[in-house]
Protein backbone atom coordinates (compact mmCIF):
# COMPACT_ATOMS: atom_id res chain seq x y z
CA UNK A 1 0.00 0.00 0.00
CA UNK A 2 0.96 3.41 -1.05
CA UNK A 3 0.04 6.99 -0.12
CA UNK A 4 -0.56 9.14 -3.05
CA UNK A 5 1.03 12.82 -3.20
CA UNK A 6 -1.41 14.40 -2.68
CA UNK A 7 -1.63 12.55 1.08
CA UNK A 8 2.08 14.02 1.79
CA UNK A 9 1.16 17.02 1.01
CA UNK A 10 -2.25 16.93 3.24
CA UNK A 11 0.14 15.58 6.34
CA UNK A 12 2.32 18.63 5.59
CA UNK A 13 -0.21 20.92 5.51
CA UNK A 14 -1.80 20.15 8.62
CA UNK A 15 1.26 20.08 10.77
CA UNK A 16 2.20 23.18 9.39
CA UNK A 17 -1.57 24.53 10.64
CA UNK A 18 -1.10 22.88 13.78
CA UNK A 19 1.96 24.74 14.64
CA UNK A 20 -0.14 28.40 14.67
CA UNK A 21 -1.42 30.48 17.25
CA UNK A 22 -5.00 29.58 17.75
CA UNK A 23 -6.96 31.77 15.36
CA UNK A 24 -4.06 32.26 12.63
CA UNK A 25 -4.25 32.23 9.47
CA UNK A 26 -2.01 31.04 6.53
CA UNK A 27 -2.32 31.75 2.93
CA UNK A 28 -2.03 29.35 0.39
CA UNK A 29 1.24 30.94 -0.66
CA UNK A 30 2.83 31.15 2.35
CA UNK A 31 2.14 27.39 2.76
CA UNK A 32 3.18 26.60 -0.50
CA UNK A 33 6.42 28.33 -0.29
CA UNK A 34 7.33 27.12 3.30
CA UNK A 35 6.49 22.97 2.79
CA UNK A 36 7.38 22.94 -1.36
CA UNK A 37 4.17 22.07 -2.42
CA UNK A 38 3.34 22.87 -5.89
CA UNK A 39 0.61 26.16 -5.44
CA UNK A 40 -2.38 24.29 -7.22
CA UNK A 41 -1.74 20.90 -6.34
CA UNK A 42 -2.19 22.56 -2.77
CA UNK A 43 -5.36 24.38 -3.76
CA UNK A 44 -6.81 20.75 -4.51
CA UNK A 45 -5.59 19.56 -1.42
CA UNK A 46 -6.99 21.91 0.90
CA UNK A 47 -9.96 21.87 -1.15
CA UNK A 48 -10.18 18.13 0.25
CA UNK A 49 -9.18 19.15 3.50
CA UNK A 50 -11.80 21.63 3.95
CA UNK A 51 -14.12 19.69 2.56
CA UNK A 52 -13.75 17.05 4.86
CA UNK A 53 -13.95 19.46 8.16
CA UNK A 54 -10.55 19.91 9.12
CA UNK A 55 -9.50 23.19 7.80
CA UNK A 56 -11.50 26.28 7.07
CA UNK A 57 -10.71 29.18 4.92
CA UNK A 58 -11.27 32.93 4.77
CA UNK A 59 -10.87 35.49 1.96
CA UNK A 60 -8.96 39.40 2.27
CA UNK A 61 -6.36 40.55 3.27
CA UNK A 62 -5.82 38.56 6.51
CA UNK A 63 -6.96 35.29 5.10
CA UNK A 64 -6.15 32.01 3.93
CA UNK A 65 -6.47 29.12 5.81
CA UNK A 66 -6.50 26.88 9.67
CA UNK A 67 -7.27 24.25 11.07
CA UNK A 68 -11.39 23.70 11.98
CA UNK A 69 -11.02 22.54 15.07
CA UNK A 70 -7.72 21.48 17.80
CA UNK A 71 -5.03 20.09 16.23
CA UNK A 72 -5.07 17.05 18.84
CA UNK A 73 -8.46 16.56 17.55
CA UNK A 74 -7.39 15.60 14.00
CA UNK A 75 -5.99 12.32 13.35
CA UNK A 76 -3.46 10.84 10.70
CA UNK A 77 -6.57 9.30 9.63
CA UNK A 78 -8.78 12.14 9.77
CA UNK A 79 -5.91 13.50 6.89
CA UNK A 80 -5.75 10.45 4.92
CA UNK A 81 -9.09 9.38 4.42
CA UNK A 82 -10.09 12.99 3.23
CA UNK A 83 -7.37 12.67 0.51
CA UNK A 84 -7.74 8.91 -0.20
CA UNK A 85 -11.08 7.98 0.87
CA UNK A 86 -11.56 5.10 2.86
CA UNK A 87 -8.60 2.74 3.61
CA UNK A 88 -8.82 -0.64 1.88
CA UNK A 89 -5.45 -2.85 1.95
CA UNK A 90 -7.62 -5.58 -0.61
CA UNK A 91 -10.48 -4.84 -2.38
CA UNK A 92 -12.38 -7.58 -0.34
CA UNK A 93 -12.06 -5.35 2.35
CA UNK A 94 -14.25 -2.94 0.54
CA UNK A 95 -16.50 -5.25 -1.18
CA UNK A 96 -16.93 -9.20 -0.53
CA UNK A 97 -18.05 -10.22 -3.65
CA UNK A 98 -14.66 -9.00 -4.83
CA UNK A 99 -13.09 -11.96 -3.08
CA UNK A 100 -10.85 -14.08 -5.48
CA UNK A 101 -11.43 -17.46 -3.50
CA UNK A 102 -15.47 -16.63 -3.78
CA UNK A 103 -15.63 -16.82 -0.20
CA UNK A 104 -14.82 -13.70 1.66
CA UNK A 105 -16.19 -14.50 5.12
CA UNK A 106 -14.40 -17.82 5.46
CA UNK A 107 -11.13 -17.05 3.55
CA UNK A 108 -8.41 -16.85 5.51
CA UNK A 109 -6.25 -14.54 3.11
CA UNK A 110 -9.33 -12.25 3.88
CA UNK A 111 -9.49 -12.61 8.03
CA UNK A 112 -5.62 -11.59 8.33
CA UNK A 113 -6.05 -8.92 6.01
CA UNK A 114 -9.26 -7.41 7.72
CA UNK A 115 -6.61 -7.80 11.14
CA UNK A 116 -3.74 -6.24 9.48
CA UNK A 117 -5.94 -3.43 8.14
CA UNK A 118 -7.95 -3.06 11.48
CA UNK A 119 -4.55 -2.63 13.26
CA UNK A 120 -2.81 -0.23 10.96
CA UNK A 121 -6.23 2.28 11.13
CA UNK A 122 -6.22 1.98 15.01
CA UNK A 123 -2.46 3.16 14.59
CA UNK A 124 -3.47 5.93 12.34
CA UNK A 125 -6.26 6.82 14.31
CA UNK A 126 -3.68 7.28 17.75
CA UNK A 127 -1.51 9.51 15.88
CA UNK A 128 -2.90 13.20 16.03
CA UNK A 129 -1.37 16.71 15.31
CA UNK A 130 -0.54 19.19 17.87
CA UNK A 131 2.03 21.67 19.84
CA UNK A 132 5.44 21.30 18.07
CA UNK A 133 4.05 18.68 15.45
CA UNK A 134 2.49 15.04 14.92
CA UNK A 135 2.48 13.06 18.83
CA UNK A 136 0.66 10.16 19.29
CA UNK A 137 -1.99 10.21 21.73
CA UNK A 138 -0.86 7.74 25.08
């Protein structure tokens, strides 16, 4: 499994928001400038992002964009799955009838992948942005 680009970028962009005085705002060229992502490919990103709840956006002079609610309140997951969409390691996962062996509930292949991907979400969902970057939550 492979995070796209666009995914990087999203992780960048929120630790970058997280580490802002409550209330601040940065523009979309200031973050593009300070984490190298490409201008528009971050307009489409936090596009996704604000989409999905995490950041929010305001226009003039003092605008651009933050995080919607407390960093520690946004998960690697949170991030991910408003870039990717829902994580799948198989396409069983997402849909049964997908299942190779024709047997999804019963295959074994399918059971350790469901664990694997049920373990590597919890570990996403621990890890959570805040104070002088990403911490996971203990």
């Amino acid at each position: 499994m492979r995070f796209n680009q666009e995914t990087d970028y999203a992780l960048r962009m929120v630790l970058a928001f997280s580490r802002l005085d409550a209330g601040s705002f940065l523009t979309a060229l200031e973050i593009s400038d300070k984490n190298h992502i490409p201008y528009r490919f971050l307009l489409r990103v936090a596009k996704k992002l604000k989409k999905a709840g995490i950041v929010v956006s305001r226009q003039g002079p003092d605008g651009g964009f933050r995080l919607a609610k407390p960093a520690g309140d946004i998960s690697y997951l949170d991030v991910i799955e408003a870039v990717e969409g829902e994580i799948n390691i198989n396409r069983c996962l997402r849909d049964s009838s997908l299942c190779n062996a024709g047997n999804a509930p019963e295959c074994a292949v399918h059971q350790s992948l469901r664990d694997i991907q049920d373990a590597f979400r919890r570990e996403l969902r621990r890890k959570h942005f805040g104070g002088q970057g990403a911490r996971p939550d203990e």
